[in-house]
C-alpha atoms as a PDB file:
ATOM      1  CA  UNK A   1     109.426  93.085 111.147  1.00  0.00           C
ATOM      2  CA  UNK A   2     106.670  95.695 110.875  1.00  0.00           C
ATOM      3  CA  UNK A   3     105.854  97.296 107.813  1.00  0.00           C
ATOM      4  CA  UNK A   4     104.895 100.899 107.914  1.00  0.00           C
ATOM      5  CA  UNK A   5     101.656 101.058 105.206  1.00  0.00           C
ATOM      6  CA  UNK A   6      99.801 104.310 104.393  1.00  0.00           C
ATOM      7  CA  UNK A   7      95.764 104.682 105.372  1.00  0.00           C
ATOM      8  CA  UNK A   8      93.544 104.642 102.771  1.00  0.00           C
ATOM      9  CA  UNK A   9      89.838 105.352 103.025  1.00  0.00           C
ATOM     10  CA  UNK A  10      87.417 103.888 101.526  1.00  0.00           C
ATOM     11  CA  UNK A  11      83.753 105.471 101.929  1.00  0.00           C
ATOM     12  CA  UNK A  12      81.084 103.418 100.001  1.00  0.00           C
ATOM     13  CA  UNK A  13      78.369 100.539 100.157  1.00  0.00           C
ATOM     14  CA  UNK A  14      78.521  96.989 101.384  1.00  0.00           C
ATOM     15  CA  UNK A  15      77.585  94.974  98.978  1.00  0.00           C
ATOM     16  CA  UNK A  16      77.036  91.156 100.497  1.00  0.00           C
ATOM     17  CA  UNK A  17      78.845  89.280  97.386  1.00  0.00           C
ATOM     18  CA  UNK A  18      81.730  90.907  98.005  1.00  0.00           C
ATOM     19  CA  UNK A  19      82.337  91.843  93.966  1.00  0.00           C
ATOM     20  CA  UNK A  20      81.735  95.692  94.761  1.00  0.00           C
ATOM     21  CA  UNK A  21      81.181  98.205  97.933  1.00  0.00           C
ATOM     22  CA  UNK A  22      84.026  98.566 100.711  1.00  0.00           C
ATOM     23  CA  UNK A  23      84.596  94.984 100.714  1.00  0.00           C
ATOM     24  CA  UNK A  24      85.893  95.107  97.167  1.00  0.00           C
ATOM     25  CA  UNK A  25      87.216  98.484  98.211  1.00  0.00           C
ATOM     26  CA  UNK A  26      89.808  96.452 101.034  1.00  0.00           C
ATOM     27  CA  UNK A  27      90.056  93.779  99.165  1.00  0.00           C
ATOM     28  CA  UNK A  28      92.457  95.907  96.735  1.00  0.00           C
ATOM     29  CA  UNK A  29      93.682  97.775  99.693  1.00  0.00           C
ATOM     30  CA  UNK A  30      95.350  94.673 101.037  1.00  0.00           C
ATOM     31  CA  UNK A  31      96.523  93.484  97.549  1.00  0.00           C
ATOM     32  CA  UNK A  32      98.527  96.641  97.293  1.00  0.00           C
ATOM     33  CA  UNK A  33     100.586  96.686 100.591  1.00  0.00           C
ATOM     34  CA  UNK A  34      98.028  99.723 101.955  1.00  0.00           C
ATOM     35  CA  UNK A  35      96.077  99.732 105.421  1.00  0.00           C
ATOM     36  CA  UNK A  36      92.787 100.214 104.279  1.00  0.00           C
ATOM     37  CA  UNK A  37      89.759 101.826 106.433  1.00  0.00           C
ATOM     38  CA  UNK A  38      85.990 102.336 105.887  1.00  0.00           C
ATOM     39  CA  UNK A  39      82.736 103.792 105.970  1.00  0.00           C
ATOM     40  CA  UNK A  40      79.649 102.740 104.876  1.00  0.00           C
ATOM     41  CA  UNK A  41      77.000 104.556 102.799  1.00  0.00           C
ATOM     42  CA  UNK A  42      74.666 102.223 103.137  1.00  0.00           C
ATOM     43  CA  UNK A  43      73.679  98.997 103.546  1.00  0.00           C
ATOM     44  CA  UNK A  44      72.319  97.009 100.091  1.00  0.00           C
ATOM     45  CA  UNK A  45      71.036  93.071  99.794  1.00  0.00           C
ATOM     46  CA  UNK A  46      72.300  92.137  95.747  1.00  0.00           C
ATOM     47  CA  UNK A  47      73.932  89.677  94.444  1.00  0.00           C
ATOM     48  CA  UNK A  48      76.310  89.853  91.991  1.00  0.00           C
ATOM     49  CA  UNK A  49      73.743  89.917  88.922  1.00  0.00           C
ATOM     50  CA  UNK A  50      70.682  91.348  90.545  1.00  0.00           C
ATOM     51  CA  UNK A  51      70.149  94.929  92.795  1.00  0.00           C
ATOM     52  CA  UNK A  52      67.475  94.379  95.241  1.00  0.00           C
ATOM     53  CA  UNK A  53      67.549  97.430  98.045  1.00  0.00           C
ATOM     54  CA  UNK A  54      69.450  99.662  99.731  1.00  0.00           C
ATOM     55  CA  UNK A  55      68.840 101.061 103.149  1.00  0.00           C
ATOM     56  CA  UNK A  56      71.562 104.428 103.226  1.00  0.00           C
ATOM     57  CA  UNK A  57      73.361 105.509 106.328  1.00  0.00           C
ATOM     58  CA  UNK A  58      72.484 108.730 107.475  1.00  0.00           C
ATOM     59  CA  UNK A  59      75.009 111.891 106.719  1.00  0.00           C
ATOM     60  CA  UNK A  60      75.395 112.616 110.411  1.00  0.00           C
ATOM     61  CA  UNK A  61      76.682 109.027 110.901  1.00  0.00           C
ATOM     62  CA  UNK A  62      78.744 109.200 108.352  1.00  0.00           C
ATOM     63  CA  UNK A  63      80.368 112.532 109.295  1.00  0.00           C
ATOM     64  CA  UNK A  64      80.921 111.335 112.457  1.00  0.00           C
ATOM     65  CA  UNK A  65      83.062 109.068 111.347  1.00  0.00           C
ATOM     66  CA  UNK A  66      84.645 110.365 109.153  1.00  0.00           C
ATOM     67  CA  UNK A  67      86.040 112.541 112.179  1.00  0.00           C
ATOM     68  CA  UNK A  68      86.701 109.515 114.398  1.00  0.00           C
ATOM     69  CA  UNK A  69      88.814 108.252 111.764  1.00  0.00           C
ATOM     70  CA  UNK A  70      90.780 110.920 110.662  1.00  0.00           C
ATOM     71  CA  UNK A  71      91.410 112.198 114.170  1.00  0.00           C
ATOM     72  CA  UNK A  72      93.198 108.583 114.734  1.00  0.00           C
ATOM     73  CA  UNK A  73      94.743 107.930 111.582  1.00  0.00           C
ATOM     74  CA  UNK A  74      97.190 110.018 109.028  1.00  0.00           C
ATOM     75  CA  UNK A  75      94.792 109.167 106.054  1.00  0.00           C
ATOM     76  CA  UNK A  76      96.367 109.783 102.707  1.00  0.00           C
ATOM     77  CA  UNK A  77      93.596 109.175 100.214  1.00  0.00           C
ATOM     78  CA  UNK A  78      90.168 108.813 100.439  1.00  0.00           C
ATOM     79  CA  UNK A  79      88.240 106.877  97.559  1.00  0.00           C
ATOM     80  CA  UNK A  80      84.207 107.635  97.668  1.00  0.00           C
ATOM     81  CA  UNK A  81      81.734 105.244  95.855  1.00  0.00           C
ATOM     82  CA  UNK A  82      77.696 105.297  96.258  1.00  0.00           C
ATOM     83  CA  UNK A  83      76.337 108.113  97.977  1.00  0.00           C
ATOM     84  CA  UNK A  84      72.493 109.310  98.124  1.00  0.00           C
ATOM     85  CA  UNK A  85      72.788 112.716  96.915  1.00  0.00           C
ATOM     86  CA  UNK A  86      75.056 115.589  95.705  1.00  0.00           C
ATOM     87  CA  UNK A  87      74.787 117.027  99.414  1.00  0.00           C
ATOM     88  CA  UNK A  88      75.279 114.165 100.990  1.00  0.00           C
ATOM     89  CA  UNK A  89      78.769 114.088  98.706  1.00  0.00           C
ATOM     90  CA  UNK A  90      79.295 117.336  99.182  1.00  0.00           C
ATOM     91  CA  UNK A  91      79.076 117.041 103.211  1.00  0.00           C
ATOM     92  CA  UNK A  92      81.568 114.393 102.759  1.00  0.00           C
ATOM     93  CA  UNK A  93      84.245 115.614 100.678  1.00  0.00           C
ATOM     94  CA  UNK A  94      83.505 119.215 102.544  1.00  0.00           C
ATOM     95  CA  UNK A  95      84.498 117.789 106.038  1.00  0.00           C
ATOM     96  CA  UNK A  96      87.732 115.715 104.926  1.00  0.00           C
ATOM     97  CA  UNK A  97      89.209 118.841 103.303  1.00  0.00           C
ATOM     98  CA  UNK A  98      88.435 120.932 106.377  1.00  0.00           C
ATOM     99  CA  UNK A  99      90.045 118.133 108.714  1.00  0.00           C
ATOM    100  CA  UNK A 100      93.096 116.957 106.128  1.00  0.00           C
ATOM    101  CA  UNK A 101      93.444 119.621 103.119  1.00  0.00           C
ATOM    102  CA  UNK A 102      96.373 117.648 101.918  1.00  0.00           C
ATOM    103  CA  UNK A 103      94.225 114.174 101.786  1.00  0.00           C
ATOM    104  CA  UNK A 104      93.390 113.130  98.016  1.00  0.00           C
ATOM    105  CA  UNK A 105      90.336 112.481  97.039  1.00  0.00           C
ATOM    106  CA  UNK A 106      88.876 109.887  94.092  1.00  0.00           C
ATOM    107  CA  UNK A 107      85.430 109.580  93.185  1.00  0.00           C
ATOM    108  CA  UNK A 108      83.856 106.659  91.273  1.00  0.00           C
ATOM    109  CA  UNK A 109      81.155 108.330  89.826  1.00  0.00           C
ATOM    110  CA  UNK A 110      78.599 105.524  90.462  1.00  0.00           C
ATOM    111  CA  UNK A 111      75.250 106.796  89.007  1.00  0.00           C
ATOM    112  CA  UNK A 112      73.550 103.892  89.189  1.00  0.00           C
ATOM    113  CA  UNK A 113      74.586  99.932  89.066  1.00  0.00           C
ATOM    114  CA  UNK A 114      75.259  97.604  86.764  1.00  0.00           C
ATOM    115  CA  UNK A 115      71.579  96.218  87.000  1.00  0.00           C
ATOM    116  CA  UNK A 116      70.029  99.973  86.361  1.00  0.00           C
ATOM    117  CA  UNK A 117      69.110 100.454  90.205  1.00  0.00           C
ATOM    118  CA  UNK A 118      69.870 104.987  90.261  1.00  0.00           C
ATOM    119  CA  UNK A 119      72.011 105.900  93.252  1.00  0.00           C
ATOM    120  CA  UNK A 120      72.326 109.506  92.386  1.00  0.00           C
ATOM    121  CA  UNK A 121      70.894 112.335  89.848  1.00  0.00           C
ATOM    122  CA  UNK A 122      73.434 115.584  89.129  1.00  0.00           C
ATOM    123  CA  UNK A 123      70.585 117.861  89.549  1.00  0.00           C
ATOM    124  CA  UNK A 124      72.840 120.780  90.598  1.00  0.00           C
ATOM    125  CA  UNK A 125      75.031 121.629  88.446  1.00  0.00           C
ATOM    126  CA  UNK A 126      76.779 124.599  90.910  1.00  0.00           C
ATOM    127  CA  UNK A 127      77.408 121.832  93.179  1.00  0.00           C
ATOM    128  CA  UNK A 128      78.509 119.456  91.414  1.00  0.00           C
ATOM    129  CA  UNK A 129      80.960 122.500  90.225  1.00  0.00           C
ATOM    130  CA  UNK A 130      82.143 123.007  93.833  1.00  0.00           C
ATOM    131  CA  UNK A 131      82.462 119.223  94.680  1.00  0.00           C
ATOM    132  CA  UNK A 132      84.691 118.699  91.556  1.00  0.00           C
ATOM    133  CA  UNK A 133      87.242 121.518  92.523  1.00  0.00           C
ATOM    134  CA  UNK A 134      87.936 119.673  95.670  1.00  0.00           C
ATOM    135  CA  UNK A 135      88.030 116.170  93.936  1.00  0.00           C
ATOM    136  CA  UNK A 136      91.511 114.979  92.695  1.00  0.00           C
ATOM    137  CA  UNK A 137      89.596 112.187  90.275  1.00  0.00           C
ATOM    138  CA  UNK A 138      86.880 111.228  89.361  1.00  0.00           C
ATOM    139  CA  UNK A 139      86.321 108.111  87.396  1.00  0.00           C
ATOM    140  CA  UNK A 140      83.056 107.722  85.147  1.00  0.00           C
ATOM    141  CA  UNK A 141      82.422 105.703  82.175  1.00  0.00           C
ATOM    142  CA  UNK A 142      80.906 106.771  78.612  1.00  0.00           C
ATOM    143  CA  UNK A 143      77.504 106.951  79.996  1.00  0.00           C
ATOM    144  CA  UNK A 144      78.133 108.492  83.396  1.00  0.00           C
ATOM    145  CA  UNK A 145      80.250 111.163  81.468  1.00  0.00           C
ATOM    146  CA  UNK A 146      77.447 112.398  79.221  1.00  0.00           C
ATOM    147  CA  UNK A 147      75.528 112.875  82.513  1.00  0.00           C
ATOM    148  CA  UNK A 148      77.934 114.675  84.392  1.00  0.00           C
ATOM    149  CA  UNK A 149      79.356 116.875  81.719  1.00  0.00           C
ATOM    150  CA  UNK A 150      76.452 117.052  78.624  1.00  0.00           C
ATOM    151  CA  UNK A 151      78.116 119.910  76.830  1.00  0.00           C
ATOM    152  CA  UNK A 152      81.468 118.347  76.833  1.00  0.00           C
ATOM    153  CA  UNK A 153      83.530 116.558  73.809  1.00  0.00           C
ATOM    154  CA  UNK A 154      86.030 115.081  74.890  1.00  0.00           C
ATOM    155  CA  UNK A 155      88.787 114.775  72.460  1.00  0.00           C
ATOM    156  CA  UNK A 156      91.126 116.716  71.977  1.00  0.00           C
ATOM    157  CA  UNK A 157      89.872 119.713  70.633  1.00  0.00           C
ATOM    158  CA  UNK A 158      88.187 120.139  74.151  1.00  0.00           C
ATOM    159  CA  UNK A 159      91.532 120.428  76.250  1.00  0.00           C
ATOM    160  CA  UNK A 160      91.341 124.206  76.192  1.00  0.00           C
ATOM    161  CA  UNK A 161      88.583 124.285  78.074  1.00  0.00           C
ATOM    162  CA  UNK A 162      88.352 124.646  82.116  1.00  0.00           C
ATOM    163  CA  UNK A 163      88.056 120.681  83.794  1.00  0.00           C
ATOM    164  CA  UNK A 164      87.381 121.084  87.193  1.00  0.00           C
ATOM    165  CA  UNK A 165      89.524 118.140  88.449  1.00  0.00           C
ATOM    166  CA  UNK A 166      91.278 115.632  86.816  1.00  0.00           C
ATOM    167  CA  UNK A 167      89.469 112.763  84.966  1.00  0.00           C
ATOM    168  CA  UNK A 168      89.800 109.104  84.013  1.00  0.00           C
ATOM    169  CA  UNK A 169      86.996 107.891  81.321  1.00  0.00           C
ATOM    170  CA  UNK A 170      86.475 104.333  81.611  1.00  0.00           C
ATOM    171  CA  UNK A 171      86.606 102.477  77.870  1.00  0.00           C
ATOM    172  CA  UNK A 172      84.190  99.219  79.102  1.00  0.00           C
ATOM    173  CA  UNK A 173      81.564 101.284  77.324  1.00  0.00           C
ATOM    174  CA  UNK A 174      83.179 102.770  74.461  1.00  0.00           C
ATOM    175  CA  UNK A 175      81.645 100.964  71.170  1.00  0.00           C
ATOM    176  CA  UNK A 176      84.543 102.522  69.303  1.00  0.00           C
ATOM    177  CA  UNK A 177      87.659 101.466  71.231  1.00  0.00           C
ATOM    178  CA  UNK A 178      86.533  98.833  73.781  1.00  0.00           C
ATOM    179  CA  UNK A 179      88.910  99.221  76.974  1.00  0.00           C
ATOM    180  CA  UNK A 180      90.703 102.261  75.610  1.00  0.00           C
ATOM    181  CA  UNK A 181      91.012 104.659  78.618  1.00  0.00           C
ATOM    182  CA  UNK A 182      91.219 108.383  78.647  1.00  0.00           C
ATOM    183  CA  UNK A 183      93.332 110.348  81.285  1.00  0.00           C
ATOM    184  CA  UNK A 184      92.348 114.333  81.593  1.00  0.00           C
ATOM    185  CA  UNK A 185      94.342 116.476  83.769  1.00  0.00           C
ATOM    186  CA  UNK A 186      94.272 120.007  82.723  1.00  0.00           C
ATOM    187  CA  UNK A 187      95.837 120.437  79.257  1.00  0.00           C
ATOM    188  CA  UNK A 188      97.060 116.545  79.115  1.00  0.00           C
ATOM    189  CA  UNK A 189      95.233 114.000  77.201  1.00  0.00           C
ATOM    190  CA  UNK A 190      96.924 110.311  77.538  1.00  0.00           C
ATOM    191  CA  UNK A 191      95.209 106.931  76.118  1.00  0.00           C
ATOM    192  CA  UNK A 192      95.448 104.018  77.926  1.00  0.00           C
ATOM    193  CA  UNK A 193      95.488 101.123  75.802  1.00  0.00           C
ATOM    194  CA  UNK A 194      94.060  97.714  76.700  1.00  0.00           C
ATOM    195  CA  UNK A 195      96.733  94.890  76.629  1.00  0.00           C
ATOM    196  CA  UNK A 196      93.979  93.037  76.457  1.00  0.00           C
ATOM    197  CA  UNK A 197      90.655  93.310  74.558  1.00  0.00           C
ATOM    198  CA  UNK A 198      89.229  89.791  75.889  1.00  0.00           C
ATOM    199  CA  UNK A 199      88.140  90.316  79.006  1.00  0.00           C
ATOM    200  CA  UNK A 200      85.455  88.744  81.441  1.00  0.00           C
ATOM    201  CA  UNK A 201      82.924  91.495  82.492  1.00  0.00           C
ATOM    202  CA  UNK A 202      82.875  91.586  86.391  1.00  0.00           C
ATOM    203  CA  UNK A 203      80.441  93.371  88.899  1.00  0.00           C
ATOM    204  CA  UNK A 204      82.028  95.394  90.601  1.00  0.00           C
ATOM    205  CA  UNK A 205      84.883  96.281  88.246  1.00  0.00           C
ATOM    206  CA  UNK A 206      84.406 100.540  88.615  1.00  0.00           C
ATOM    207  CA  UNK A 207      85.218  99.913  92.524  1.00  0.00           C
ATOM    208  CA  UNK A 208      88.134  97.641  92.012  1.00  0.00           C
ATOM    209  CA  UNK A 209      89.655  99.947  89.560  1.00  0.00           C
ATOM    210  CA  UNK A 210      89.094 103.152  91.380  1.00  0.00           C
ATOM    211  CA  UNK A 211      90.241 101.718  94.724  1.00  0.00           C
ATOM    212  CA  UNK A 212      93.099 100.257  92.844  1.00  0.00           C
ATOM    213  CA  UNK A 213      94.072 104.096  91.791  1.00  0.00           C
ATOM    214  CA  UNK A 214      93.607 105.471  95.593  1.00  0.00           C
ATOM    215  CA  UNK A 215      95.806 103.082  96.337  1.00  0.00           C
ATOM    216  CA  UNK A 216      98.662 104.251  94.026  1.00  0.00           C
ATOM    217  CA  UNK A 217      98.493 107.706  94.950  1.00  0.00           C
ATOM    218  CA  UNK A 218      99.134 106.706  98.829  1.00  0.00           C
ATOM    219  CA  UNK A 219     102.284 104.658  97.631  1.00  0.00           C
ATOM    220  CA  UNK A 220     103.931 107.975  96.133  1.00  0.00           C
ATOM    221  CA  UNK A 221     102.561 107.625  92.933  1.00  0.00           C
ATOM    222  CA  UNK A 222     101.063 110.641  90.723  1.00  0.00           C
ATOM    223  CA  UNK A 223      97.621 110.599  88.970  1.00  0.00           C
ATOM    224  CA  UNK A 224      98.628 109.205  85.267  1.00  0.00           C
ATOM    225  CA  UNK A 225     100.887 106.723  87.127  1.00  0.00           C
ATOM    226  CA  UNK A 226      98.456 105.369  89.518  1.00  0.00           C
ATOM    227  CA  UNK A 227      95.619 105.219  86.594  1.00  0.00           C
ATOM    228  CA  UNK A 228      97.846 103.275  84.735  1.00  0.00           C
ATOM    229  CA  UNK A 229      99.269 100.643  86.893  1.00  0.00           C
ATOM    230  CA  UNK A 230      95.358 100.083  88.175  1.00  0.00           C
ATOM    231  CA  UNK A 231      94.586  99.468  84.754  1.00  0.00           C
ATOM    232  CA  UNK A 232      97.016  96.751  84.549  1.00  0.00           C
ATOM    233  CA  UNK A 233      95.690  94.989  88.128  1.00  0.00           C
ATOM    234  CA  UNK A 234      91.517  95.649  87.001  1.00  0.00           C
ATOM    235  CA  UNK A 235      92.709  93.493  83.422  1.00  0.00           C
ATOM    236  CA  UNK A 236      94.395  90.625  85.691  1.00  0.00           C
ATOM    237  CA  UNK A 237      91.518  91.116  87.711  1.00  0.00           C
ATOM    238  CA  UNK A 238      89.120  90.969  84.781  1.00  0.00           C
ATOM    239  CA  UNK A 239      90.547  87.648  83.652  1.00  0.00           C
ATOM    240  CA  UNK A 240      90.863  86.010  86.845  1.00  0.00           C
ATOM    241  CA  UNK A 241      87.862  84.704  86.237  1.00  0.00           C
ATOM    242  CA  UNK A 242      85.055  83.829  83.460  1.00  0.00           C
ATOM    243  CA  UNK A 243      82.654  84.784  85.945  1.00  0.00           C
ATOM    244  CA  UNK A 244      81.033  88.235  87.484  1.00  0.00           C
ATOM    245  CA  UNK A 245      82.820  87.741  90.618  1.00  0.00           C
ATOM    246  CA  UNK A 246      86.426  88.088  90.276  1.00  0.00           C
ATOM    247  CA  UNK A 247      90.059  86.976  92.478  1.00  0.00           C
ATOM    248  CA  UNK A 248      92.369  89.475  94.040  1.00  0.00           C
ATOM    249  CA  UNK A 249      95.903  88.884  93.505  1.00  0.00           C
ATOM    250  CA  UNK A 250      99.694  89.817  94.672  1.00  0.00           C
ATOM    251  CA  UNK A 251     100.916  92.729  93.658  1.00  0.00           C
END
């Protein structure tokens, strides 16, 4: 018997290991009962501990299928990792909302890799402004937070101020509470505890986790739901393994 899965998109980088990029990306697709597609930004040679190049797809490529894709398929999330520039994002997310307004949209807000290779500088800020109002997540870590929003506190004295799309801070690189998570949507502030503390850092976590959430949101679920039921798979996933490279498992 058939089973009737929703599309996901995933539109990122290949990475050859397999630990991040669209093969990670599909990877978590598959583990979650989804039908997962993809694009690729660009084409990199790394291994899972060391960034060597990256040769990027062009935009009009990209675009184009983009197009293909969503003409053929009813595509219910879209999850976008490395990407060249803010224009070449903002191309991106630009087209899906004009062909599928309804389509969510997550962005792992890879600035550069684990290995300090830089994928992308915020160098305009009114841009970045306009990509986040279309942008249903976005999920950076401490350091990719201070980049994207310098001016910004956030705790919970902050939540009065305007967030242009909903946020999940990543804890792998808070000293104070190491795996603690923090969910911002509008006025709501909600921790995400670690069950776990002890885990085994893995390349390629950011993508697992992120891919994990677009995932969620095609099954039905909403934003704080899906964040926190990917937490749970990127800990198993975490611990799979004591190595950088880590195993997919049933959901």
């Amino acid at each position: 018997m058939s089973e009737n899965r929703p599309f996901v998109l995933t539109i990122a980088g290949f990475d050859p290991s397999g630990g991040a990029g669209v093969l990670a990306d599909c990877k978590t697709f598959e583990q979650h009962h989804v039908a997962g597609l993809a694009i690729n930004t660009g084409n990199s040679i790394q291994t899972e501990k060391e960034f060597f190049e990256i040769e990027w797809t062009s935009l009009d490529f990209v675009l184009r299928s983009i197009k293909t894709l969503f003409v053929s398929y009813d595509i219910k999330v879209v999850k976008i990792g490395i990407v060249p520039s803010l224009h070449y994002l903002k191309e991106i997310i630009f087209n899906i909302k004009e062909l599928s307004p309804k389509t969510q949209i997550v962005w792992d807000t890879v600035l550069k890799s684990t290995t300090e290779f830089d994928f992308i500088t915020i160098e305009n800020k009114t841009d970045l402004i306009e990509i986040l109002a279309k942008i249903d997540l976005i999920t950076p870590n401490f350091n990719e937070v201070k980049k994207l929003f310098p001016d910004f506190d956030f705790d919970e004295s902050q939540l009065d101020k305007q967030i242009p799309t909903a946020i999940l801070l990543k804890g792998g690189h808070n000293n104070k509470a190491i795996g603690t998570d923090y969910f911002y949507s509008q006025n709501d502030l909600f921790v995400l505890t670690p069950n776990n503390t002890k885990c085994y850092a893995k390349h390629g976590s950011g993508c697992v986790l992120s891919s994990a959430i677009a995932a969620n949101l095609a099954l039905g679920q909403d934003l704080k739901s899906a964040c926190v039921n990917a937490k749970n798979y990127i800990e198993k996933y975490l611990n799979s393994t004591s190595t950088l490279i880590g195993y997919h498992y049933v959901q």
